[in-house]
PDB file of N, CA and C in Angstrom:
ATOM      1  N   UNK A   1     -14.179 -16.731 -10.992  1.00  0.00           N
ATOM      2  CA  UNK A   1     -13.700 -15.956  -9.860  1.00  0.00           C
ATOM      3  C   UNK A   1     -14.829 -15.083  -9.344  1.00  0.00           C
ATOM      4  N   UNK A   2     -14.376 -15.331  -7.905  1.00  0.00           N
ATOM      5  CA  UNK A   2     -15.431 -14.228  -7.597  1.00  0.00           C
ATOM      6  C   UNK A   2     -15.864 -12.348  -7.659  1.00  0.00           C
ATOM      7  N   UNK A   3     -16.542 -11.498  -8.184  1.00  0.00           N
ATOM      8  CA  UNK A   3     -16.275 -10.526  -8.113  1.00  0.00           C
ATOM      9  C   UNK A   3     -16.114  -9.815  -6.520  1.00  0.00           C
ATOM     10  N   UNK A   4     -17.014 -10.267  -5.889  1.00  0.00           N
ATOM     11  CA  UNK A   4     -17.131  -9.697  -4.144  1.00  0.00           C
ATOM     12  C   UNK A   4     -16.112  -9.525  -4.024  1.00  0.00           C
ATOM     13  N   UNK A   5     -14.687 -10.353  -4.278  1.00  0.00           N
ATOM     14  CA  UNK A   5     -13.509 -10.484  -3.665  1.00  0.00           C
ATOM     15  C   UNK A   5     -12.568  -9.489  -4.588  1.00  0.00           C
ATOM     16  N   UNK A   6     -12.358  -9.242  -5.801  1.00  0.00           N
ATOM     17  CA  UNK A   6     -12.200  -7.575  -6.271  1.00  0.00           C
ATOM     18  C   UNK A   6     -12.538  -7.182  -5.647  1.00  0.00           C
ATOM     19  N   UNK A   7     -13.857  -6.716  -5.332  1.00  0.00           N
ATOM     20  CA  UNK A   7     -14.336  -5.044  -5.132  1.00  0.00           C
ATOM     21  C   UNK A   7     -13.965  -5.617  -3.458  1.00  0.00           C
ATOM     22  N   UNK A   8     -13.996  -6.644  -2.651  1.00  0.00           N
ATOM     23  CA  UNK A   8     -13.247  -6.064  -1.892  1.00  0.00           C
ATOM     24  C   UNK A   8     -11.777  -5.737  -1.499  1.00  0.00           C
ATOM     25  N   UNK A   9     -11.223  -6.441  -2.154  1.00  0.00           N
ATOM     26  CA  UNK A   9      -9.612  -5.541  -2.140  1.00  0.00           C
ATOM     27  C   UNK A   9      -9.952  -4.532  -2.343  1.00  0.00           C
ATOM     28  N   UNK A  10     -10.207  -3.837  -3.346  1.00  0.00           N
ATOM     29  CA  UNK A  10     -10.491  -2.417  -4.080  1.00  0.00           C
ATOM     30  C   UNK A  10     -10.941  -1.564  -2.963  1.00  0.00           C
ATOM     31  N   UNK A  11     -11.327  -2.165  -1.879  1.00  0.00           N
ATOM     32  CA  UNK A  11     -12.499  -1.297  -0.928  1.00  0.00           C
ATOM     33  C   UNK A  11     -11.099  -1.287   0.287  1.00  0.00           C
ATOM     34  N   UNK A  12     -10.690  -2.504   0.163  1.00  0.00           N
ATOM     35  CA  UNK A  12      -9.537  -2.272   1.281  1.00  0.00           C
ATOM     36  C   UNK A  12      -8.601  -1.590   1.212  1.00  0.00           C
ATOM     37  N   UNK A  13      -7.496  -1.233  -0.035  1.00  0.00           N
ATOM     38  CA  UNK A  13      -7.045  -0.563  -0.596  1.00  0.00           C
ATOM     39  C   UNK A  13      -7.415   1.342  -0.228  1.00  0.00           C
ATOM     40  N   UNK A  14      -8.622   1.312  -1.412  1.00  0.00           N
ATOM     41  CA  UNK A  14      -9.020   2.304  -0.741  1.00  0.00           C
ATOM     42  C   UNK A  14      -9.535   3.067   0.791  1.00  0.00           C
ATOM     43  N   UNK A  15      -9.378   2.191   1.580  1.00  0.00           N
ATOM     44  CA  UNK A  15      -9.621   2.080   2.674  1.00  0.00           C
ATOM     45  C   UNK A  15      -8.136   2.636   3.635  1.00  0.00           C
ATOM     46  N   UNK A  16      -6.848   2.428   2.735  1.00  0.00           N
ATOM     47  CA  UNK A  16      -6.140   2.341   3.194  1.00  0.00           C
ATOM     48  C   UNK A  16      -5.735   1.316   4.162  1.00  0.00           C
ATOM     49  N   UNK A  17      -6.460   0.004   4.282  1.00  0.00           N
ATOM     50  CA  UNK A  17      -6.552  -0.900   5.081  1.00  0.00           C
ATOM     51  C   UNK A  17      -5.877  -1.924   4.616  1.00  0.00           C
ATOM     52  N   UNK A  18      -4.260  -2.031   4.270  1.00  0.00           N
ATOM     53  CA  UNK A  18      -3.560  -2.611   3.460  1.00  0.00           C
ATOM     54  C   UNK A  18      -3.200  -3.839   4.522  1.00  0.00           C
ATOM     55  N   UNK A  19      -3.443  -4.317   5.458  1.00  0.00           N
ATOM     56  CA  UNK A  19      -3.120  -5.893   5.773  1.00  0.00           C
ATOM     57  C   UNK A  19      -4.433  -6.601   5.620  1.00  0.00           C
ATOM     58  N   UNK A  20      -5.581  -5.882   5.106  1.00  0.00           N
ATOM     59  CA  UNK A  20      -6.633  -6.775   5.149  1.00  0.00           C
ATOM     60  C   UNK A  20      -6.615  -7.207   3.376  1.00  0.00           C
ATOM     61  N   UNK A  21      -6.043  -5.735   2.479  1.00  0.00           N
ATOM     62  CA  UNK A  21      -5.733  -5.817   1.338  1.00  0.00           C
ATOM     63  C   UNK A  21      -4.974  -6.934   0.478  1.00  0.00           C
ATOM     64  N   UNK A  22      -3.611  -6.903   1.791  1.00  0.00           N
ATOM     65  CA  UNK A  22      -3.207  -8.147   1.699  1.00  0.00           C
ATOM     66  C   UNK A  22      -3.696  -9.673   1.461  1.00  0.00           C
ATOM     67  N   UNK A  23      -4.242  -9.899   2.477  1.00  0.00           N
ATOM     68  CA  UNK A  23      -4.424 -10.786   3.285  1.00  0.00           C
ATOM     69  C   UNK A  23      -5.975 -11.604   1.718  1.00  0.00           C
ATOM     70  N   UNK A  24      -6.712 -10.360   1.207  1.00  0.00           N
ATOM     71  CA  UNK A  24      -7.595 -10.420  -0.029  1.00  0.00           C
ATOM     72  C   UNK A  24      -7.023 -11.416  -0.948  1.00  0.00           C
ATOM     73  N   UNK A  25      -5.568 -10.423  -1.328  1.00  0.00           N
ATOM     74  CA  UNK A  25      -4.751 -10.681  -2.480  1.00  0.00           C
ATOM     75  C   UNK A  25      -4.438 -11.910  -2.145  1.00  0.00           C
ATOM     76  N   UNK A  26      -3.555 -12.273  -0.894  1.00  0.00           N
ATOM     77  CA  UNK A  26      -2.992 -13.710  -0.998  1.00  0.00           C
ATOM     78  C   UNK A  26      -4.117 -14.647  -1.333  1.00  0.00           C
ATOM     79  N   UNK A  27      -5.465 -14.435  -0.711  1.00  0.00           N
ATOM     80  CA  UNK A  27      -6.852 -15.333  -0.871  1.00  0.00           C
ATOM     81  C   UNK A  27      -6.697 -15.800  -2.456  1.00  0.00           C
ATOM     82  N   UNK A  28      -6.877 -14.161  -3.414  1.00  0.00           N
ATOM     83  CA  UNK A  28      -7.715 -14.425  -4.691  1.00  0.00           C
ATOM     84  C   UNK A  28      -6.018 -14.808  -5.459  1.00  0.00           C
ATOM     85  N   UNK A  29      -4.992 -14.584  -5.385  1.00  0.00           N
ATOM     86  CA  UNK A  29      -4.052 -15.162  -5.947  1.00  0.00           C
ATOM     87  C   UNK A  29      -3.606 -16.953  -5.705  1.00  0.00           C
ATOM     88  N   UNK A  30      -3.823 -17.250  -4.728  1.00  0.00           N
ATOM     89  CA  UNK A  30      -4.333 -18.443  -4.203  1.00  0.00           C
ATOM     90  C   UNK A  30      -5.273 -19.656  -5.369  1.00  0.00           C
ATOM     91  N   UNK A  31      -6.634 -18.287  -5.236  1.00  0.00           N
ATOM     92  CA  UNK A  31      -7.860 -18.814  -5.990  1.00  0.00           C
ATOM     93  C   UNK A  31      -7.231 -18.824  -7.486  1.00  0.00           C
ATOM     94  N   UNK A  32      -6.588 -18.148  -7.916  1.00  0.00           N
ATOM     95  CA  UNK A  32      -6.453 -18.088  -9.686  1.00  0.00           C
ATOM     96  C   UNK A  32      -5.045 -18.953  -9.909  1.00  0.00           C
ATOM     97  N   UNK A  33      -3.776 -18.777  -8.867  1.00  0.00           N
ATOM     98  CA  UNK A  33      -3.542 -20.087  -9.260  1.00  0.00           C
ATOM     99  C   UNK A  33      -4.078 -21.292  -9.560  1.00  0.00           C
ATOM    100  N   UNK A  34      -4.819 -21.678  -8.877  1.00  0.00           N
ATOM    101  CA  UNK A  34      -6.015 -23.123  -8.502  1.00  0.00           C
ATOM    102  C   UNK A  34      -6.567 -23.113  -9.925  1.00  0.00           C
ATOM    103  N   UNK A  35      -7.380 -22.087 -10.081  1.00  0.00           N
ATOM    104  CA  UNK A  35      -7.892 -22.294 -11.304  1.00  0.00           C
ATOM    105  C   UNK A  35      -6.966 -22.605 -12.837  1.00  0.00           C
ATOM    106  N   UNK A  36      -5.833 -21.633 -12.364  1.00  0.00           N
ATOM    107  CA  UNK A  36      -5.081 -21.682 -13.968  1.00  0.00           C
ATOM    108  C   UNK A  36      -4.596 -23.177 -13.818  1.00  0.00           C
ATOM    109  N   UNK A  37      -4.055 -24.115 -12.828  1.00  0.00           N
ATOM    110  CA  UNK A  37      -3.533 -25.392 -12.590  1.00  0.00           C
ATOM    111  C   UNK A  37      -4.889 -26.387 -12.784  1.00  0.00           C
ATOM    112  N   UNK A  38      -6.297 -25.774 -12.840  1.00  0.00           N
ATOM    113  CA  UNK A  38      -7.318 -26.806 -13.063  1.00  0.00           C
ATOM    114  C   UNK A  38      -7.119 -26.317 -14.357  1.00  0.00           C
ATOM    115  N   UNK A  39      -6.955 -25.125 -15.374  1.00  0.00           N
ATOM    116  CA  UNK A  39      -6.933 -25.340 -16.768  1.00  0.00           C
ATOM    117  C   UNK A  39      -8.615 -24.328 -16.888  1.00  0.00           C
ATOM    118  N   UNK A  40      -9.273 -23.719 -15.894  1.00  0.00           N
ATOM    119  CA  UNK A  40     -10.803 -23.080 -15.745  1.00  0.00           C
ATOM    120  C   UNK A  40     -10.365 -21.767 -15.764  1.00  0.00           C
ATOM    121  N   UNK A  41      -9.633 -21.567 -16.008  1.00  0.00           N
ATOM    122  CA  UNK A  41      -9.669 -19.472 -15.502  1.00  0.00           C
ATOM    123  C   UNK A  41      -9.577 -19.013 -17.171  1.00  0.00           C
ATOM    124  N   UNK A  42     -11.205 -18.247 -17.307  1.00  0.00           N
ATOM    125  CA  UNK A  42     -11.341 -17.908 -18.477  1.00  0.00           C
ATOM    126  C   UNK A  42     -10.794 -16.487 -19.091  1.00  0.00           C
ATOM    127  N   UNK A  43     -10.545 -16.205 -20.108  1.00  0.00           N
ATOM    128  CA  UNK A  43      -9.984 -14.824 -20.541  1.00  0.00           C
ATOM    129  C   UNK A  43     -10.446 -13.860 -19.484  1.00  0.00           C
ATOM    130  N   UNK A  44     -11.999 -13.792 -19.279  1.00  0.00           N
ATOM    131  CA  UNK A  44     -12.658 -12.374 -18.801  1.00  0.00           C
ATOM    132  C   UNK A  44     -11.874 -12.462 -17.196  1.00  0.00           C
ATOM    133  N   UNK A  45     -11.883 -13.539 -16.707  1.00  0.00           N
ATOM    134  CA  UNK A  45     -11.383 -13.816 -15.222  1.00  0.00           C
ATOM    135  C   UNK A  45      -9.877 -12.684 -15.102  1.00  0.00           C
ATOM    136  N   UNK A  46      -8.839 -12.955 -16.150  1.00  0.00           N
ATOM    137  CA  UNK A  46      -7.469 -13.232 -16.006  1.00  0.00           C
ATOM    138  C   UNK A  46      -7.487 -11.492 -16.911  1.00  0.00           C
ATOM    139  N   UNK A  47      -8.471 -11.243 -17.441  1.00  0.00           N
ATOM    140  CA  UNK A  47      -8.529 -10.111 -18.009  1.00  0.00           C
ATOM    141  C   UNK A  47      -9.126  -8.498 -16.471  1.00  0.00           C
ATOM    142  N   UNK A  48      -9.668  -9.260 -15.507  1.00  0.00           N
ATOM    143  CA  UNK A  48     -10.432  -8.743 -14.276  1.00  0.00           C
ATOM    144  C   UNK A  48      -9.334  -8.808 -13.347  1.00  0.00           C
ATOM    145  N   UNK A  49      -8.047 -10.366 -13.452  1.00  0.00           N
ATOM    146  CA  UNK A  49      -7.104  -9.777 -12.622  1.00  0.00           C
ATOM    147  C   UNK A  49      -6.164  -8.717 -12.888  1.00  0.00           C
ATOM    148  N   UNK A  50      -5.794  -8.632 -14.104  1.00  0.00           N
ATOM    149  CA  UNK A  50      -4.959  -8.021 -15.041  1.00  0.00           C
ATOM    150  C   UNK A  50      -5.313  -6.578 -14.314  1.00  0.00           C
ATOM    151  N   UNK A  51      -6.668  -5.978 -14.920  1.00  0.00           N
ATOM    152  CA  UNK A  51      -7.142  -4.517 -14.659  1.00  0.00           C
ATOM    153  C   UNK A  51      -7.082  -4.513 -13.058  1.00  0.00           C
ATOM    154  N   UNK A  52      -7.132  -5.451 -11.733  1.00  0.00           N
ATOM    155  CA  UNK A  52      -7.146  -5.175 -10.496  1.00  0.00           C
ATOM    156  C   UNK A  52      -5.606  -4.922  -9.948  1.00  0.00           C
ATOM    157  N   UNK A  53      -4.764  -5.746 -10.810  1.00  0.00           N
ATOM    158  CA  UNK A  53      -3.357  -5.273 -10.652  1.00  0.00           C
ATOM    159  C   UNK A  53      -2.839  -3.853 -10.791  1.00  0.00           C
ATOM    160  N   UNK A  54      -3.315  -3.516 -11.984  1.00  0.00           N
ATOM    161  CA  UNK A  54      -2.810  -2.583 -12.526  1.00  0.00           C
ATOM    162  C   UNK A  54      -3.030  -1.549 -11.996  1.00  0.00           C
ATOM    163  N   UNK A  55      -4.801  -1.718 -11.417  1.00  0.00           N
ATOM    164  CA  UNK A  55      -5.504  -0.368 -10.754  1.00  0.00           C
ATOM    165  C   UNK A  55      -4.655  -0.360  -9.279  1.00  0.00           C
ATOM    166  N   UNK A  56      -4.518  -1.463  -9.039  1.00  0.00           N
ATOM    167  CA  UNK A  56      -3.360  -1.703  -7.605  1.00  0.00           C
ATOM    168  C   UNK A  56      -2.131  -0.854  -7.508  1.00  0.00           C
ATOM    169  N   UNK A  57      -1.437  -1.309  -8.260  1.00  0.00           N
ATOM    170  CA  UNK A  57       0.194  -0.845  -8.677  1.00  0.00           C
ATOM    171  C   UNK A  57      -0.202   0.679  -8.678  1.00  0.00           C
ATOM    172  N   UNK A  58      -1.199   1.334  -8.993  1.00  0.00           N
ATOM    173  CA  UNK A  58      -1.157   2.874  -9.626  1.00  0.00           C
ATOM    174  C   UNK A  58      -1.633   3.467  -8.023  1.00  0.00           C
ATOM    175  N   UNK A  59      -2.716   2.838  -7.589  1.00  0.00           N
ATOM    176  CA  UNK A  59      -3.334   3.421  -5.798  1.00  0.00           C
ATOM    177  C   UNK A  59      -1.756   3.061  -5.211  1.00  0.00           C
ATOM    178  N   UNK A  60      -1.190   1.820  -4.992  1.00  0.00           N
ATOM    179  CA  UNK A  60      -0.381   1.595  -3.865  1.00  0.00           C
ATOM    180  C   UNK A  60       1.449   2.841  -4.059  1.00  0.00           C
ATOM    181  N   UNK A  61       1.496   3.375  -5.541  1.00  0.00           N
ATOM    182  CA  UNK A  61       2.516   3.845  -5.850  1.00  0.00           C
ATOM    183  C   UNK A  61       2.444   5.493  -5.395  1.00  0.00           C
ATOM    184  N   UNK A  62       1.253   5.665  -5.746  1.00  0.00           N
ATOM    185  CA  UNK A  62       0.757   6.909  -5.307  1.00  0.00           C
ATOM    186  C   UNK A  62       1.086   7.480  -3.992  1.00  0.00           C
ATOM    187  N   UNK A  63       0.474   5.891  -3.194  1.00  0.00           N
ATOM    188  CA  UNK A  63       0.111   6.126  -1.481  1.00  0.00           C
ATOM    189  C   UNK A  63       1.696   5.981  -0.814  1.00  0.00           C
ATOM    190  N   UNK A  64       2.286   5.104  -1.354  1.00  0.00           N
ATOM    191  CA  UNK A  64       3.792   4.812  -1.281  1.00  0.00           C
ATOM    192  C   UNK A  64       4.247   6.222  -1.352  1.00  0.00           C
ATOM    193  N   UNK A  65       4.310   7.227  -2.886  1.00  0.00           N
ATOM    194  CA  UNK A  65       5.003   8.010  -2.523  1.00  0.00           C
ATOM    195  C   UNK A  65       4.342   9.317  -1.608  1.00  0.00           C
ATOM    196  N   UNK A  66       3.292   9.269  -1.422  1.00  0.00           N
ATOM    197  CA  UNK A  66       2.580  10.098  -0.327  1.00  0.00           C
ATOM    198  C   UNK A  66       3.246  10.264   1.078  1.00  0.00           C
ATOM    199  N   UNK A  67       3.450   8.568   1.563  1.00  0.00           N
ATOM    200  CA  UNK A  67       4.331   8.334   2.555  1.00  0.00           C
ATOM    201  C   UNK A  67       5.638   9.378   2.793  1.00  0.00           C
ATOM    202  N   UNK A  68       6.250   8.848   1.555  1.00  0.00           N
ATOM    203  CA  UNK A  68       7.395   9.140   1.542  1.00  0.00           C
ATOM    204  C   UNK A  68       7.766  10.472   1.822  1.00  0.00           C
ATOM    205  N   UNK A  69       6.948  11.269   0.990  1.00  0.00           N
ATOM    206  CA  UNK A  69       6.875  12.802   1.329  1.00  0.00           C
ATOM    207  C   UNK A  69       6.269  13.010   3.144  1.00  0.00           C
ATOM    208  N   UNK A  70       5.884  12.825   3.439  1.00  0.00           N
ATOM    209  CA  UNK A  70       5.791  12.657   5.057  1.00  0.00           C
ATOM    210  C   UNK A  70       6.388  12.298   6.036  1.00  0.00           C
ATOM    211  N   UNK A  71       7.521  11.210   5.701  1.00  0.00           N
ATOM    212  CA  UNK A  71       8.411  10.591   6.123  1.00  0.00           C
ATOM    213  C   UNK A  71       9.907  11.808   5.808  1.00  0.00           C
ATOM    214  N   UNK A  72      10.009  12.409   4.832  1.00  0.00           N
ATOM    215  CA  UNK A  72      11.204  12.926   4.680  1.00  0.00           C
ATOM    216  C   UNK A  72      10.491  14.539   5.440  1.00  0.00           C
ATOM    217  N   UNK A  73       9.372  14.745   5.142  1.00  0.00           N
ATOM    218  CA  UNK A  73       9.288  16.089   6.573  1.00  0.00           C
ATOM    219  C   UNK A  73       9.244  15.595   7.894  1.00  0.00           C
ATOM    220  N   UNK A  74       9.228  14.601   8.411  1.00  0.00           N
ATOM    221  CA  UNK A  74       9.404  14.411   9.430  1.00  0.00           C
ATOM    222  C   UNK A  74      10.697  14.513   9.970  1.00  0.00           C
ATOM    223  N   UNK A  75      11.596  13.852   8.640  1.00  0.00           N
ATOM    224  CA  UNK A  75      13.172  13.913   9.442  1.00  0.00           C
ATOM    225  C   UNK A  75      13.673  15.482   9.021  1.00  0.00           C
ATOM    226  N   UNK A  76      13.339  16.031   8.360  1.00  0.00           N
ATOM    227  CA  UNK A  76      13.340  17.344   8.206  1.00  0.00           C
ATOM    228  C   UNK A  76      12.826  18.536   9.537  1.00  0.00           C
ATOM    229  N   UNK A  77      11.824  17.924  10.038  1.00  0.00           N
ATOM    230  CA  UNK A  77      11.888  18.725  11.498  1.00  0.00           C
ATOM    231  C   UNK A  77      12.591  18.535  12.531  1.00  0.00           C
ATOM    232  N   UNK A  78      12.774  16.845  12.253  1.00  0.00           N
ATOM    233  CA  UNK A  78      13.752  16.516  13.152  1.00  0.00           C
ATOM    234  C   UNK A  78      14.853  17.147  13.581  1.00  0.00           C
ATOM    235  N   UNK A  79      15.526  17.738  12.681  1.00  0.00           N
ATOM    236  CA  UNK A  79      16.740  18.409  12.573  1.00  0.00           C
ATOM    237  C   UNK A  79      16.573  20.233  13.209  1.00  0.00           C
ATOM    238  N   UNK A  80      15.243  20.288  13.970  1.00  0.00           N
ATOM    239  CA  UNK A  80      15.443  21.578  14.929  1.00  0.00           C
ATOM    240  C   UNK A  80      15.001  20.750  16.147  1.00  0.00           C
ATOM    241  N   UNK A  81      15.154  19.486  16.375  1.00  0.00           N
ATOM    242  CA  UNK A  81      15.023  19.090  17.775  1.00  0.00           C
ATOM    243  C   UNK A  81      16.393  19.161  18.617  1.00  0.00           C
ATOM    244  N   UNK A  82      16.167  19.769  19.782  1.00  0.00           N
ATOM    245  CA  UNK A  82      16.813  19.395  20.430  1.00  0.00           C
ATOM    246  C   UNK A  82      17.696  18.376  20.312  1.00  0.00           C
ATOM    247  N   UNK A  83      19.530  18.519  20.325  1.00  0.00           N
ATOM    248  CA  UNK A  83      20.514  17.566  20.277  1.00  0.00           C
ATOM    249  C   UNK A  83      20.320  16.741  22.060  1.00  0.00           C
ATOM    250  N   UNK A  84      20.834  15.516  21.954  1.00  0.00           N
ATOM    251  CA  UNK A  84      20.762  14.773  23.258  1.00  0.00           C
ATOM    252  C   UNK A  84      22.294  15.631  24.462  1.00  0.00           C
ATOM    253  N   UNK A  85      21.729  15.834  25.602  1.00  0.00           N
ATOM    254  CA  UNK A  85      22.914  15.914  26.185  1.00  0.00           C
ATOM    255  C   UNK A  85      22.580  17.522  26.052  1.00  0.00           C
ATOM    256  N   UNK A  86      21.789  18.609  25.190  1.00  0.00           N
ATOM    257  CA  UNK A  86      21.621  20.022  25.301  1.00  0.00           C
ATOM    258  C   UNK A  86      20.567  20.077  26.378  1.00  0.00           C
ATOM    259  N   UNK A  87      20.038  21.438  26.472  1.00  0.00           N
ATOM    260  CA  UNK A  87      19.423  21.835  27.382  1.00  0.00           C
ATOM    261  C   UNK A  87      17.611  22.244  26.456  1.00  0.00           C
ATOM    262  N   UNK A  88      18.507  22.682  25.206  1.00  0.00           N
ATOM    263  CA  UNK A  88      17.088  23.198  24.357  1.00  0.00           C
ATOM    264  C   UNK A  88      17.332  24.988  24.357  1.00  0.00           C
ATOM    265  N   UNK A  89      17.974  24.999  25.472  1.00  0.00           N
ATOM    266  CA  UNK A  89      17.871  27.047  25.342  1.00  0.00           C
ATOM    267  C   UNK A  89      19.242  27.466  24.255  1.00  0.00           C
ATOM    268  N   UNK A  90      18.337  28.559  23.624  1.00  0.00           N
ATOM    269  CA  UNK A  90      19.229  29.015  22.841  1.00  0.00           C
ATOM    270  C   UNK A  90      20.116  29.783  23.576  1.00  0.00           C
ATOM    271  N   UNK A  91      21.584  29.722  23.829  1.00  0.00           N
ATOM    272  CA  UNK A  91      22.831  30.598  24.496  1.00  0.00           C
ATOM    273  C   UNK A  91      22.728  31.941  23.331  1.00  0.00           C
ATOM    274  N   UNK A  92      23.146  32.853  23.849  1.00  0.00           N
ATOM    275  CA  UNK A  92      23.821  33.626  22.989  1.00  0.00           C
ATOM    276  C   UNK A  92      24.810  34.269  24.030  1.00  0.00           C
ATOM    277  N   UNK A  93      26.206  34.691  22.855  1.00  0.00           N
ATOM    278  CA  UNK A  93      26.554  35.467  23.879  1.00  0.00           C
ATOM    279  C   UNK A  93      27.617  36.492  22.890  1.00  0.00           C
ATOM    280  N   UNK A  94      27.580  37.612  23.237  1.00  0.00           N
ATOM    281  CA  UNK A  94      28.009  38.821  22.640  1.00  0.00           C
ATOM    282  C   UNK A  94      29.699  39.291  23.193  1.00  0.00           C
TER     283      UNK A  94
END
């Protein structure tokens, strides 16, 4: 396997550039099927995908819940917007 193609997921990833990340992964998962069905994908190979997964799962869970926290303040401000059909001015009246 090739290493270029780790370190570049790893770079895309970190990049935050997750459809190119993708697009890596489907490549080199592709490539190591191929190999494990030729019977060639040696320990160190399958031992290099192993650690790129793992380092994966831990960046993408992180960034996932990063999102998430951004996503729930958003609908959290939401909730002093203006209702549809108001004007926006606060009435008061005594």
């Amino acid at each position: 396997m090739n290493t270029e193609t780790t370190t570049s997921i790893r770079q895309a990833i970190s990049r935050e550039d997750y459809s190119r990340a993708l697009k890596l992964w489907d490549s080199y998962a592709s490539d190591l099927s191929e190999a494990v069905q030729r019977g060639e994908l040696t320990r160190d190979e399958m031992d290099t995908a192993s650690d790129l997964f793992a380092w994966s799962t831990a960046i993408l869970r992180g960034a996932r819940a990063h999102l998430q926290v951004q996503l729930n303040m958003i609908h959290s401000a939401a909730a002093y917007l203006p209702r549809p059909g108001t004007s926006g001015i606060i009435r008061t009246s005594l």
